[in-house]
PDB file of N, CA and C in Angstrom:
ATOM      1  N   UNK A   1      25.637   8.849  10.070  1.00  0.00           N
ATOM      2  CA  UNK A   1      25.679   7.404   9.929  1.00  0.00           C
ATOM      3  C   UNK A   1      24.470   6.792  10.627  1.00  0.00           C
ATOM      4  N   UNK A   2      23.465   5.653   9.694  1.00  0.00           N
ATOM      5  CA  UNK A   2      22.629   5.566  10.726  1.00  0.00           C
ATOM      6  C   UNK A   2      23.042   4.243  11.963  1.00  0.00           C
ATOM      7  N   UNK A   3      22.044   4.313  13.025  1.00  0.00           N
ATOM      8  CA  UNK A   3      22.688   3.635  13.748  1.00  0.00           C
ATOM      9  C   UNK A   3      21.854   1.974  13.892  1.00  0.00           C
ATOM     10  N   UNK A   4      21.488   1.522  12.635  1.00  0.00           N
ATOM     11  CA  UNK A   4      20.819   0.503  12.438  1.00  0.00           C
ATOM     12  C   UNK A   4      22.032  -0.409  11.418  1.00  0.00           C
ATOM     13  N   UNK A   5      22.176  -1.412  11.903  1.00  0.00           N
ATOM     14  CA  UNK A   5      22.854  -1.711  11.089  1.00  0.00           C
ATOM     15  C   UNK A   5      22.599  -2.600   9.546  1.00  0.00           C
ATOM     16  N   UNK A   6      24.099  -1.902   8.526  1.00  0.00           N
ATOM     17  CA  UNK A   6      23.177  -2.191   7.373  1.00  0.00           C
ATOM     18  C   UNK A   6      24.453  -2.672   6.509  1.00  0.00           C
ATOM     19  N   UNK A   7      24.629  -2.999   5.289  1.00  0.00           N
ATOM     20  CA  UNK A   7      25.464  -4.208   4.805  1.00  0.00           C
ATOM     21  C   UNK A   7      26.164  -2.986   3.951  1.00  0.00           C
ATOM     22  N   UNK A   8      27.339  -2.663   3.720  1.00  0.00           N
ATOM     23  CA  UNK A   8      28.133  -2.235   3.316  1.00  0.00           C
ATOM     24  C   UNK A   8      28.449  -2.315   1.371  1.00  0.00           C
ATOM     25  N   UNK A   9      28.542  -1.567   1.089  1.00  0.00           N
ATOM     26  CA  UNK A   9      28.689  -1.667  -0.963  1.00  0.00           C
ATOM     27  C   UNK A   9      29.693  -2.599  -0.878  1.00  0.00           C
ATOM     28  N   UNK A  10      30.624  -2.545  -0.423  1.00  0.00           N
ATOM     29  CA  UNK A  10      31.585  -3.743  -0.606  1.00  0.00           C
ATOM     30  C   UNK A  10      31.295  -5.025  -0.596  1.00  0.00           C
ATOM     31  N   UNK A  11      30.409  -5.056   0.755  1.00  0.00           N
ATOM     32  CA  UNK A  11      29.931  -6.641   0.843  1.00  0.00           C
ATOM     33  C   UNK A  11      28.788  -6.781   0.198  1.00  0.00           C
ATOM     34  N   UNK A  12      27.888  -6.044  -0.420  1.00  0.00           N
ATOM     35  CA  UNK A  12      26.318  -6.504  -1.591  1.00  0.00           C
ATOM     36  C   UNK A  12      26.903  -7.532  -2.204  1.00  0.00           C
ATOM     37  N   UNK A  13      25.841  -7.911  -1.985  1.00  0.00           N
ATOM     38  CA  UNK A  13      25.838  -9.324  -2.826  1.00  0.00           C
ATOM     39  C   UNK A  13      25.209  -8.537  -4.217  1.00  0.00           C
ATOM     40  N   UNK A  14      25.025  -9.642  -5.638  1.00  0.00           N
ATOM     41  CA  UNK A  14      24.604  -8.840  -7.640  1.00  0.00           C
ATOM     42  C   UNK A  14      23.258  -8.028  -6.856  1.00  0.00           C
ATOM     43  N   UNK A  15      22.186  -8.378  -5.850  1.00  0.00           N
ATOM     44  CA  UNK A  15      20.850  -8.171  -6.053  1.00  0.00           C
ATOM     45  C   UNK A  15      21.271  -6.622  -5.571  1.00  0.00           C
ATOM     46  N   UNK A  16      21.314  -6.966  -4.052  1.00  0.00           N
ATOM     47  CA  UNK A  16      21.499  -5.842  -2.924  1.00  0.00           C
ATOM     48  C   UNK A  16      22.634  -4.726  -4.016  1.00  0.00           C
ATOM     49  N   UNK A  17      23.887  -4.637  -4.632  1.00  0.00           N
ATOM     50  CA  UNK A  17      24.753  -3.927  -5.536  1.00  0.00           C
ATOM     51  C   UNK A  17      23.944  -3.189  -6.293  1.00  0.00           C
ATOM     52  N   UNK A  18      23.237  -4.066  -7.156  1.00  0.00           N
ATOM     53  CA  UNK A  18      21.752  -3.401  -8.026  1.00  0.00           C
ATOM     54  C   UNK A  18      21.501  -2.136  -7.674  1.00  0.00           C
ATOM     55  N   UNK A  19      20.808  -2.415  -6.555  1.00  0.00           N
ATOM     56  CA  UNK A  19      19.678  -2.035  -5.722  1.00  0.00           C
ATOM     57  C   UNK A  19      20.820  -0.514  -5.126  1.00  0.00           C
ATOM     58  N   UNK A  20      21.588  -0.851  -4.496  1.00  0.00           N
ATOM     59  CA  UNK A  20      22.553   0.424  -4.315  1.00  0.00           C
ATOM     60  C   UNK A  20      23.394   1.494  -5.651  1.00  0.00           C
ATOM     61  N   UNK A  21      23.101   0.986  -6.725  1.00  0.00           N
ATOM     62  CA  UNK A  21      23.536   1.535  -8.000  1.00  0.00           C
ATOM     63  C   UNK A  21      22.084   1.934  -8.259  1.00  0.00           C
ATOM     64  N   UNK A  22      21.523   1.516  -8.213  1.00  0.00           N
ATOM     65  CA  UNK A  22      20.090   2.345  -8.774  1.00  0.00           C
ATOM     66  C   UNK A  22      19.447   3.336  -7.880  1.00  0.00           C
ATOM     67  N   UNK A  23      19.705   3.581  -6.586  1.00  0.00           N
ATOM     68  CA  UNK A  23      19.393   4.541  -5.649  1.00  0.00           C
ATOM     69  C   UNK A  23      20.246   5.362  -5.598  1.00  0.00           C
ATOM     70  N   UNK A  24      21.206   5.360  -5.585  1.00  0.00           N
ATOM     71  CA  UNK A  24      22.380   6.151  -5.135  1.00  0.00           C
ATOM     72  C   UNK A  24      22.632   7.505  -6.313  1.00  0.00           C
ATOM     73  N   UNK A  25      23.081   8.842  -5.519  1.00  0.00           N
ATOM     74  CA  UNK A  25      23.441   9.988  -6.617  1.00  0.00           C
ATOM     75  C   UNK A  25      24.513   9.610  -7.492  1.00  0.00           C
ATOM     76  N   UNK A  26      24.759  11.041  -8.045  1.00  0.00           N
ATOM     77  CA  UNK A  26      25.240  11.018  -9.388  1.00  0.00           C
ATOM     78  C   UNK A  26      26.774  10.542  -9.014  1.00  0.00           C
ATOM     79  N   UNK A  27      27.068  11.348  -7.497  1.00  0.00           N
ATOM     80  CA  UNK A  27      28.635  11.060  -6.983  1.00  0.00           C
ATOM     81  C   UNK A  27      28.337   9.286  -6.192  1.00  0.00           C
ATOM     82  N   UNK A  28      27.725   8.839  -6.359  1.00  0.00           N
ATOM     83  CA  UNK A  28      27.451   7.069  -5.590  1.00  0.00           C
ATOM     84  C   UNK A  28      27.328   6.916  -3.679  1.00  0.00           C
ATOM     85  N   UNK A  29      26.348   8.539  -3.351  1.00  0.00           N
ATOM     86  CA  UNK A  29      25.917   8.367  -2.146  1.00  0.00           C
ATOM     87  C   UNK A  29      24.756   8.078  -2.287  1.00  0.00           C
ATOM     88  N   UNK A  30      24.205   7.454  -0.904  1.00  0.00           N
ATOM     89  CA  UNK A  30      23.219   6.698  -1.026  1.00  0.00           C
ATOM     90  C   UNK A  30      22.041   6.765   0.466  1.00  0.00           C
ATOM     91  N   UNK A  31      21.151   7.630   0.316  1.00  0.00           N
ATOM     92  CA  UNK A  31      20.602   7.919   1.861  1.00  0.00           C
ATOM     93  C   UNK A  31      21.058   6.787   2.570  1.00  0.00           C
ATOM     94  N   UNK A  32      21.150   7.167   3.797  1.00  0.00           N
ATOM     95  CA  UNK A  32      20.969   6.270   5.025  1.00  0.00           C
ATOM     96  C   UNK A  32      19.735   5.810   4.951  1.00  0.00           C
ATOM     97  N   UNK A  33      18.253   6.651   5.008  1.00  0.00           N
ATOM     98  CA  UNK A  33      17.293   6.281   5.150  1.00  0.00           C
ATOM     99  C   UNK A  33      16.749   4.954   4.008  1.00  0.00           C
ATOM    100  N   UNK A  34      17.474   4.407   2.867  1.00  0.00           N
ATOM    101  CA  UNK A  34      17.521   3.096   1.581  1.00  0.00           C
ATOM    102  C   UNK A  34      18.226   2.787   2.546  1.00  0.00           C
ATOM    103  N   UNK A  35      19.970   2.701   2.734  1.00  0.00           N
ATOM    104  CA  UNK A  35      20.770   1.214   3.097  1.00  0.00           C
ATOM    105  C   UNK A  35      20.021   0.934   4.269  1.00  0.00           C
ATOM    106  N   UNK A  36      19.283   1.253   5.037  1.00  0.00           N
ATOM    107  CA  UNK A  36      19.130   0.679   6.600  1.00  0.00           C
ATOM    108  C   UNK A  36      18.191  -0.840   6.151  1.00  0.00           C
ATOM    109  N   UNK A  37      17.665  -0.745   4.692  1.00  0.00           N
ATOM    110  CA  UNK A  37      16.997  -1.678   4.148  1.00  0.00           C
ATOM    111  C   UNK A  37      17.767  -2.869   3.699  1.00  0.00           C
ATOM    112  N   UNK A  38      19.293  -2.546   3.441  1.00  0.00           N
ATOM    113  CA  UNK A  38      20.003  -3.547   2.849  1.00  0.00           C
ATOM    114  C   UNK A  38      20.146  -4.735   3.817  1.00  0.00           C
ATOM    115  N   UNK A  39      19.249  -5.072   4.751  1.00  0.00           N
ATOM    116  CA  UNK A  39      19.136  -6.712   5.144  1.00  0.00           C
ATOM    117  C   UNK A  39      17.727  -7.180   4.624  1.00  0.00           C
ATOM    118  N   UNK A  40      16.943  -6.121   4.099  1.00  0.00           N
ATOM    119  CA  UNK A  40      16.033  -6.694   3.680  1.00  0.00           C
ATOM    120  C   UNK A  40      15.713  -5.914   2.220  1.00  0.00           C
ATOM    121  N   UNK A  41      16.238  -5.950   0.617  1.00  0.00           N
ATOM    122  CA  UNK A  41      16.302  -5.692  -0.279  1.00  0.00           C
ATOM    123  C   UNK A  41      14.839  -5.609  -0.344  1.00  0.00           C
ATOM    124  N   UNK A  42      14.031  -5.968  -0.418  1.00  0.00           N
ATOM    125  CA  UNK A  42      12.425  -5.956  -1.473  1.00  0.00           C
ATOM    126  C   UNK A  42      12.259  -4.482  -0.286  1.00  0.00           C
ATOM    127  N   UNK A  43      12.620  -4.320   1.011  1.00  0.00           N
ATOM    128  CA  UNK A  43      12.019  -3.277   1.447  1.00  0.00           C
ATOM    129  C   UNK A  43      12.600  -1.956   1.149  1.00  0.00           C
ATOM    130  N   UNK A  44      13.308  -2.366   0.672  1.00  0.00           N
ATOM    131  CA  UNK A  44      14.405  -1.115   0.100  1.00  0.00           C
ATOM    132  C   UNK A  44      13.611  -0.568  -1.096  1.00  0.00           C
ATOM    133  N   UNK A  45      13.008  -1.364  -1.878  1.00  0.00           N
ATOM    134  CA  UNK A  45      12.336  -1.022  -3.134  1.00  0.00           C
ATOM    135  C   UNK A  45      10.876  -0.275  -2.900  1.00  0.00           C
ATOM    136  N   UNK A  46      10.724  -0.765  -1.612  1.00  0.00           N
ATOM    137  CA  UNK A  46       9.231  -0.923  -1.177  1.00  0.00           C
ATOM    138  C   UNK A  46       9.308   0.758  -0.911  1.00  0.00           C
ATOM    139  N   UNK A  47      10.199   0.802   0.064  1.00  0.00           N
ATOM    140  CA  UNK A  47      10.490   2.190   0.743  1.00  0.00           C
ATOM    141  C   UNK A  47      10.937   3.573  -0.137  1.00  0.00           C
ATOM    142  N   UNK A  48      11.195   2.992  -1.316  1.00  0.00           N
ATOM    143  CA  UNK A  48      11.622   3.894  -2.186  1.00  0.00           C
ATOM    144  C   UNK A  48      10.608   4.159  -3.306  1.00  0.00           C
ATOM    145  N   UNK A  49       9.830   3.234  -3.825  1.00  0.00           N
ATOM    146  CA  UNK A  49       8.598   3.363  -4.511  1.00  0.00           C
ATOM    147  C   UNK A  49       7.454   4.075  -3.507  1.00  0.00           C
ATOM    148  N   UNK A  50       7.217   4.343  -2.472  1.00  0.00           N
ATOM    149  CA  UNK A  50       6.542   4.851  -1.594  1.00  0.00           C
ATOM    150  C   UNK A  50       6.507   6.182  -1.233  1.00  0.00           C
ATOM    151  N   UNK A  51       8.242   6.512  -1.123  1.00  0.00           N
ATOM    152  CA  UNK A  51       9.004   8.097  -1.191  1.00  0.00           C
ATOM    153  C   UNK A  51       8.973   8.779  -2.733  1.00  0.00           C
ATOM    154  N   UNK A  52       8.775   7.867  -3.501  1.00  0.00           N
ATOM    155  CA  UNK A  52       9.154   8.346  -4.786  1.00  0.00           C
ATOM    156  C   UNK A  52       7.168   8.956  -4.697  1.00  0.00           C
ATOM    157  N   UNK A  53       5.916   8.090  -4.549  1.00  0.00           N
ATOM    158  CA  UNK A  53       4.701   8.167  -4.714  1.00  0.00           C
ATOM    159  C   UNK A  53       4.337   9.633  -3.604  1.00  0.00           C
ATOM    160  N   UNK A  54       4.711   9.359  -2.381  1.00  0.00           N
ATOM    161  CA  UNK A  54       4.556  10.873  -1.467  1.00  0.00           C
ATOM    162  C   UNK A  54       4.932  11.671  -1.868  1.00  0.00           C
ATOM    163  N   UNK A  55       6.214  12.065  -2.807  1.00  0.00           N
ATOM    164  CA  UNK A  55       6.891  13.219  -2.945  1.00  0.00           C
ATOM    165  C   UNK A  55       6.434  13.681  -4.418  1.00  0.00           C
ATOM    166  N   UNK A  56       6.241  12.845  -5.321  1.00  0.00           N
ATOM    167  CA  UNK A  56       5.661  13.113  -6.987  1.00  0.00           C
ATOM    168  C   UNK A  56       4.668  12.906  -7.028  1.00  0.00           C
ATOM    169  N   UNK A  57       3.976  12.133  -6.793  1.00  0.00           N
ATOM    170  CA  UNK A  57       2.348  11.645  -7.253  1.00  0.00           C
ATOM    171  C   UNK A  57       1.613  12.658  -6.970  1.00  0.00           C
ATOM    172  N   UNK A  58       0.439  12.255  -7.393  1.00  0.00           N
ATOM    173  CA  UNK A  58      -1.018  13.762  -7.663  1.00  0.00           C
ATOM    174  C   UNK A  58      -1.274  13.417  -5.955  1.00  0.00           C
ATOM    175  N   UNK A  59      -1.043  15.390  -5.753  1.00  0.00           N
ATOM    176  CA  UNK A  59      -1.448  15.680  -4.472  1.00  0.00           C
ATOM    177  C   UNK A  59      -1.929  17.337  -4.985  1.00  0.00           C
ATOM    178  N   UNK A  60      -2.850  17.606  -3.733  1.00  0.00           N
ATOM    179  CA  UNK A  60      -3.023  19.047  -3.880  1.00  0.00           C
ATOM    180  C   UNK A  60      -2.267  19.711  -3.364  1.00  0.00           C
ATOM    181  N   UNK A  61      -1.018  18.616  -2.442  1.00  0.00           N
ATOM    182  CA  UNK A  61       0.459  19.837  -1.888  1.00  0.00           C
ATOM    183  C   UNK A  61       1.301  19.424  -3.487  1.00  0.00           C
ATOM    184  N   UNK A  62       1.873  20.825  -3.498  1.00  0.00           N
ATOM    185  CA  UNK A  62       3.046  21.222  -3.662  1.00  0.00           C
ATOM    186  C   UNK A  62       4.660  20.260  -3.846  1.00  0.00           C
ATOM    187  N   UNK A  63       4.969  20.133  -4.737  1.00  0.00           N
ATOM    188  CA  UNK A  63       6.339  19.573  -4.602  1.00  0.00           C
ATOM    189  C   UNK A  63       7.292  20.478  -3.370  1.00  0.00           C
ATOM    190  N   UNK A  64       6.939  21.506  -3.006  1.00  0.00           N
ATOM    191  CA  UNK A  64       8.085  22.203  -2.130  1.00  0.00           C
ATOM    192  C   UNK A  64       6.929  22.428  -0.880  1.00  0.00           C
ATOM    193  N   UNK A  65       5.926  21.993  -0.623  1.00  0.00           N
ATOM    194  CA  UNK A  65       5.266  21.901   0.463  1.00  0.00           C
ATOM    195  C   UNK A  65       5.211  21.126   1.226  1.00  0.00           C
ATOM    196  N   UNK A  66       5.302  19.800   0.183  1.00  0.00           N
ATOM    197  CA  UNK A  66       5.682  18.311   0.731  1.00  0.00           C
ATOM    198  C   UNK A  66       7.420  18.559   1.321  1.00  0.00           C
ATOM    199  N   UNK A  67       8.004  18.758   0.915  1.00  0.00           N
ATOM    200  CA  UNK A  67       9.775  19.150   1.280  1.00  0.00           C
ATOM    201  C   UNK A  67       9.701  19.640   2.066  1.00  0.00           C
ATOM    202  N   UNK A  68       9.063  20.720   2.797  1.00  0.00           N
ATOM    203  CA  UNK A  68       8.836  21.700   3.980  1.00  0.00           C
ATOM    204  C   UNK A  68       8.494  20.909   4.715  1.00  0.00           C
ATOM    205  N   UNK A  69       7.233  20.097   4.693  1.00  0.00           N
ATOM    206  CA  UNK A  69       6.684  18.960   5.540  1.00  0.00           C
ATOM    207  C   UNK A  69       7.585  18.211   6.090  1.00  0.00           C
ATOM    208  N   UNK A  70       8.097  17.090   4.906  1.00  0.00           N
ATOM    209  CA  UNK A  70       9.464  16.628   5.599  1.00  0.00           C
ATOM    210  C   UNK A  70      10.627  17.094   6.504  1.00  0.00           C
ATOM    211  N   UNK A  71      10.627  18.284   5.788  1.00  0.00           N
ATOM    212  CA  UNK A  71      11.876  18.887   7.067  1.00  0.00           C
ATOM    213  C   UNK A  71      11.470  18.848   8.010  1.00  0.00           C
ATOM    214  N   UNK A  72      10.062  19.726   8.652  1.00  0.00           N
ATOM    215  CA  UNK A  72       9.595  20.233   9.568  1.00  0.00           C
ATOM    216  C   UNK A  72       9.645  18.659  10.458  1.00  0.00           C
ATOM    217  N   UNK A  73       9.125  17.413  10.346  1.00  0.00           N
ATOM    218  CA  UNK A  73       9.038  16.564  10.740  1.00  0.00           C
ATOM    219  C   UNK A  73      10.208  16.152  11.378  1.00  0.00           C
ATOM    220  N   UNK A  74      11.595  15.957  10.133  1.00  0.00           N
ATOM    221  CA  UNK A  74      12.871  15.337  10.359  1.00  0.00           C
ATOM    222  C   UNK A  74      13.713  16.531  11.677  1.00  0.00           C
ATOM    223  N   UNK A  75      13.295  18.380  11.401  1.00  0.00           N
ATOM    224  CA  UNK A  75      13.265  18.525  12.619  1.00  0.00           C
ATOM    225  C   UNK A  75      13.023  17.981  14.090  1.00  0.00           C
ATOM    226  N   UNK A  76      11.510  18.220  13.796  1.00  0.00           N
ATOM    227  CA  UNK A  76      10.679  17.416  14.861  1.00  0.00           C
ATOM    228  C   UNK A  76      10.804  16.248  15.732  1.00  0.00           C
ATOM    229  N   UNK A  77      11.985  15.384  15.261  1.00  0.00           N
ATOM    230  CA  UNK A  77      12.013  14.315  15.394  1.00  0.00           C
ATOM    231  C   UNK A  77      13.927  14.279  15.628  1.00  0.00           C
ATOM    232  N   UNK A  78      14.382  15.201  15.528  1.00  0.00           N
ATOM    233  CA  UNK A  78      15.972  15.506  15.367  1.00  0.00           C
ATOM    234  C   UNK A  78      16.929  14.808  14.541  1.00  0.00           C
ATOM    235  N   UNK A  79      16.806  15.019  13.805  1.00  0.00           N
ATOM    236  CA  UNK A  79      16.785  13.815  12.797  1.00  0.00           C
ATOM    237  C   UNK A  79      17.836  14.624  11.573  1.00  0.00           C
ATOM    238  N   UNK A  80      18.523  13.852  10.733  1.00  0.00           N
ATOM    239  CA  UNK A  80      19.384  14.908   9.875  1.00  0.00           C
ATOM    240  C   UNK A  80      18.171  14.632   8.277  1.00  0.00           C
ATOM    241  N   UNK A  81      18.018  15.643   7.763  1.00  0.00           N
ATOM    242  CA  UNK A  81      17.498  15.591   6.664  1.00  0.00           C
ATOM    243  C   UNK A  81      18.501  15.624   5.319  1.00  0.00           C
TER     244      UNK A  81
END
């Protein structure tokens, strides 16, 4: 659970609901690392168009090099990945 606080699916308002239906898996979980954005929706988009560009976009790493990276970090940092 993160420990920032962040607005609950129940309480979204149409925008913020959106925004949690369009991030969220196939079963309707939804990183911690998106809702911590749900007081501020555009950063939620921001933060996710950004993760989506580091992890897919033209790099000379690796789709599973970049993933290693991340772990190694979210280790690094104790952090749950």
């Amino acid at each position: 659970m993160a420990h920032i606080r962040y607005t609950n699916r129940d309480e979204a308002g149409p925008g913020l609901a959106k925004l949690y239906a369009r991030y969220s898996d196939a079963r309707g979980n939804l990183d911690n690392i998106l809702r911590v954005h749900s007081l501020n929706p555009p950063s939620m988009e921001h933060h996710h168009d950004l993760y989506r560009h580091l992890m897919t976009g033209r790099s000379p790493l690796s789709r599973l090099q970049r993933e290693m990276i991340a772990v190694a970090v979210s280790a690094a940092n104790d952090c749950f990945y």
